[in-house]
N, C-alpha and C. Protein backbone atom coordinates (compact mmCIF):
# COMPACT_ATOMS: atom_id res chain seq x y z
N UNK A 1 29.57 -6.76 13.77
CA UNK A 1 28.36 -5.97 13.53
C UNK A 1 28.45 -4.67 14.33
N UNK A 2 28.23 -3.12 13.69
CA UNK A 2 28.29 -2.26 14.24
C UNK A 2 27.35 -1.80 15.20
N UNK A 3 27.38 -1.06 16.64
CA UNK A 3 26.54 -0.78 17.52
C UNK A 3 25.23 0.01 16.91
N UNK A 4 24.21 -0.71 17.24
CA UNK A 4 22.92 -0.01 16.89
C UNK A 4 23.13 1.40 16.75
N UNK A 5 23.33 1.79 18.04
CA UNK A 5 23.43 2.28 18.95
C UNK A 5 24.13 4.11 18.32
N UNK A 6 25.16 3.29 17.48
CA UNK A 6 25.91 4.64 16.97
C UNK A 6 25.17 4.61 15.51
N UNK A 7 24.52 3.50 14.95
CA UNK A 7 23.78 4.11 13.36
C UNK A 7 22.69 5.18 13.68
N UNK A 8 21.95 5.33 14.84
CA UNK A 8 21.08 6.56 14.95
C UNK A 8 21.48 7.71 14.75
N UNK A 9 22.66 8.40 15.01
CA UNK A 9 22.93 9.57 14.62
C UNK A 9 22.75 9.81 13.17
N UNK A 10 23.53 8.59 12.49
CA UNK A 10 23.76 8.96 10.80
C UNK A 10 22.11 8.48 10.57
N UNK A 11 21.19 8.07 10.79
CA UNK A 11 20.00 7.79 10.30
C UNK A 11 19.23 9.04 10.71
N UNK A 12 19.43 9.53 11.37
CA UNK A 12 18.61 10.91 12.07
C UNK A 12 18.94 11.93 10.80
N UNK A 13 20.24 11.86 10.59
CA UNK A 13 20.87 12.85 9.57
C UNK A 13 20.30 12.61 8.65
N UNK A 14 20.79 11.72 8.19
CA UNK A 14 20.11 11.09 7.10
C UNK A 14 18.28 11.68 6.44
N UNK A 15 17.51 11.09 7.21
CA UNK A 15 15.92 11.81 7.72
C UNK A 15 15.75 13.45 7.64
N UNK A 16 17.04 13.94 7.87
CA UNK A 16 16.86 15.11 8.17
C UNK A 16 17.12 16.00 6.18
N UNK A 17 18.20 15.23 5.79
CA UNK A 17 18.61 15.33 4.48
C UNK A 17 17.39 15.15 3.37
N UNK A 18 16.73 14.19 4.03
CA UNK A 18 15.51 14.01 2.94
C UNK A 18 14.13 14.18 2.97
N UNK A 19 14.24 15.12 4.35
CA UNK A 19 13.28 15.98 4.58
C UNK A 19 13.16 17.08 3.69
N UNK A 20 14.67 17.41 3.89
CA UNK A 20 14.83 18.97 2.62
C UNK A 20 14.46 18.38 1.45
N UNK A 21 14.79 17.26 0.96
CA UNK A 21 14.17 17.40 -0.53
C UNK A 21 12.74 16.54 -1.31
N UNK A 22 11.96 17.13 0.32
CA UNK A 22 10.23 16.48 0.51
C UNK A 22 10.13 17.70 -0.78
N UNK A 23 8.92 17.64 -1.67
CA UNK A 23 8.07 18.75 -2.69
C UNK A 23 7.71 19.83 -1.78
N UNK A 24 7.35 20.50 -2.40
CA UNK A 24 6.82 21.83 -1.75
C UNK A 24 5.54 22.05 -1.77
N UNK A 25 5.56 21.40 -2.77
CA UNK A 25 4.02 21.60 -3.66
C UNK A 25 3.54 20.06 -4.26
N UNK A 26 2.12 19.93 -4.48
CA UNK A 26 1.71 18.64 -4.76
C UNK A 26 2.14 18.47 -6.08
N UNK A 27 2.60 17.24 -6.39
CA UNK A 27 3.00 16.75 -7.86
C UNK A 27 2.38 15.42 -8.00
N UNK A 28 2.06 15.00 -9.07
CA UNK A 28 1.10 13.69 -9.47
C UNK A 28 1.94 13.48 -10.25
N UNK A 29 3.62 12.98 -10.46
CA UNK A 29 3.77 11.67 -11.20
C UNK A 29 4.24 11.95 -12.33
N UNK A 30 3.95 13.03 -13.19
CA UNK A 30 3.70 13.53 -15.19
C UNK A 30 2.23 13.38 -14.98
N UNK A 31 1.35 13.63 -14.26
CA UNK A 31 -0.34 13.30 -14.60
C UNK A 31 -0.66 14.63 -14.57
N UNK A 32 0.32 16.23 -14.99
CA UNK A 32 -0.79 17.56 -14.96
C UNK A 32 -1.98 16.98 -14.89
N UNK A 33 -2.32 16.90 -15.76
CA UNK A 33 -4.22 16.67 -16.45
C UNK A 33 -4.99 15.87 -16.05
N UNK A 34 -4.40 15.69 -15.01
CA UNK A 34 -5.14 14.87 -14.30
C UNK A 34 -6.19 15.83 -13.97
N UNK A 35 -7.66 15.66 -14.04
CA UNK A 35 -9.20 16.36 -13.84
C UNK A 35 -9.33 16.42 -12.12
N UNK A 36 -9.66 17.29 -11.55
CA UNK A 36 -10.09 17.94 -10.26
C UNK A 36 -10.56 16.71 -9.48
N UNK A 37 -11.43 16.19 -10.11
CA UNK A 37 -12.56 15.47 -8.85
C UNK A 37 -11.20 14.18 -8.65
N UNK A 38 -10.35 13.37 -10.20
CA UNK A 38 -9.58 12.60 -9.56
C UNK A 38 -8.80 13.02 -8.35
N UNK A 39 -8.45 14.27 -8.63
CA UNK A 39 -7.28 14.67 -7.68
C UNK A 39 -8.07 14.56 -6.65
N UNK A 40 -9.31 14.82 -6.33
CA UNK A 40 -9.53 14.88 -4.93
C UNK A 40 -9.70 13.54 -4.30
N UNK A 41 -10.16 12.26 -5.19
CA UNK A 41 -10.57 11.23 -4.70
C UNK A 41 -8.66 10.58 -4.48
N UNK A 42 -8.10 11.15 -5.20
CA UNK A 42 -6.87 9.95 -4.63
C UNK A 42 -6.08 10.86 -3.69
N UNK A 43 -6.70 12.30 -3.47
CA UNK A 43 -5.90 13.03 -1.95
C UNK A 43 -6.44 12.06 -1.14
N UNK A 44 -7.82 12.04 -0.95
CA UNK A 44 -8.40 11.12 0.12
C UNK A 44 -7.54 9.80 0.11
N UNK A 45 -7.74 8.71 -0.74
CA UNK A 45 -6.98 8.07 -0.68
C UNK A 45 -5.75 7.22 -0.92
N UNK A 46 -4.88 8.47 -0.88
CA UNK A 46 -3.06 7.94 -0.88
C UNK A 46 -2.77 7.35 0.10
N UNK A 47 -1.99 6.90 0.26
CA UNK A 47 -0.94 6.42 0.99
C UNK A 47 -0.55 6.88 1.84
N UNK A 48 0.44 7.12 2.96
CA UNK A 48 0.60 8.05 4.12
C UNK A 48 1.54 8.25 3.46
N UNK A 49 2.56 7.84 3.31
CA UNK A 49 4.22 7.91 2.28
C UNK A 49 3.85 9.00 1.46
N UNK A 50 2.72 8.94 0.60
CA UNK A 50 2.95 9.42 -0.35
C UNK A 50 2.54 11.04 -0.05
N UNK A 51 1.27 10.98 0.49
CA UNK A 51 0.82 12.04 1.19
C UNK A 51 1.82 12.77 1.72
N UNK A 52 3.05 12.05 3.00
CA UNK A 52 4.22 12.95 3.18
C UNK A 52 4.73 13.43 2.53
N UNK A 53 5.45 12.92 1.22
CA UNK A 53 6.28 13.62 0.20
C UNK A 53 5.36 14.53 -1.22
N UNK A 54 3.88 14.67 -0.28
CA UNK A 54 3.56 15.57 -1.53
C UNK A 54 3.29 15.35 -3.26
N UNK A 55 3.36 13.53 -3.11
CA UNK A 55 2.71 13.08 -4.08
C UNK A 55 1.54 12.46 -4.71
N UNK A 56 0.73 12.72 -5.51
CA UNK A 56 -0.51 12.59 -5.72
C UNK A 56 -0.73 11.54 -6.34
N UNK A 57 -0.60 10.29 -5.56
CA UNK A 57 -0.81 8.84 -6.10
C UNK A 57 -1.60 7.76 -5.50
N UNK A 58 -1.93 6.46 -5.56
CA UNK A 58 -2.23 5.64 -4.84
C UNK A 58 -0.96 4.47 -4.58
N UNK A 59 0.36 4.48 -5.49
CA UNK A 59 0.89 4.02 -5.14
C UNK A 59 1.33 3.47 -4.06
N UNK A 60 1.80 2.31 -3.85
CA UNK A 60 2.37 1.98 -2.45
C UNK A 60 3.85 1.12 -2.83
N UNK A 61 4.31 0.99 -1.88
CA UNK A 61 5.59 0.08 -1.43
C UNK A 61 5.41 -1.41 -2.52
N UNK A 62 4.81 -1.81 -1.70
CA UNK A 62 4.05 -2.89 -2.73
C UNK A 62 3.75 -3.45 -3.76
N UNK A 63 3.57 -2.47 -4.18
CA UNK A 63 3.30 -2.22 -6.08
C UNK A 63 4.66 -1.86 -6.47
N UNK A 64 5.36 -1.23 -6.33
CA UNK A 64 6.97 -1.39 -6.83
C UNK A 64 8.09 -2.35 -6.34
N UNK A 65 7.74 -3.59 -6.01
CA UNK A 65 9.04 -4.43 -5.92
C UNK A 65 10.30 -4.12 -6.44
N UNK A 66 10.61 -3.24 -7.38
CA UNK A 66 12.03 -3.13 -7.99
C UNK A 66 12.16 -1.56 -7.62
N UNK A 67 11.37 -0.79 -7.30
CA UNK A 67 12.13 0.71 -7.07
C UNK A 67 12.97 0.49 -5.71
């Protein structure tokens, strides 16, 4: 089994790689049309995940067993 110890570097990198390809801008999924007031009720309540990467969902971890 390899040292913890040395996977932090490549996991840091790693983090750092998929930071760059966080959105820039909010995206909901294919839901354009999604109407104003939804968008605001599921900014309030997303997910923290999702909120980081700038996506406009309620999704969670949870709800996708296979992704």
């Amino acid at each position: 089994m390899p040292d913890r110890r040395s996977a932090v570097p490549i996991l840091r990198e790693w983090r750092r790689e998929l930071d760059r390809a966080r959105l820039v801008r909010e995206d909901t999924l294919c839901r354009e049309s999604m109407p104003e007031p939804e968008r605001a009720w599921v900014r309030k309540h997303c997910p923290e995940a999702a909120a980081y990467w700038h996506l406009l969902t309620t999704l969670t971890a949870e709800q996708l067993p296979y992704a």
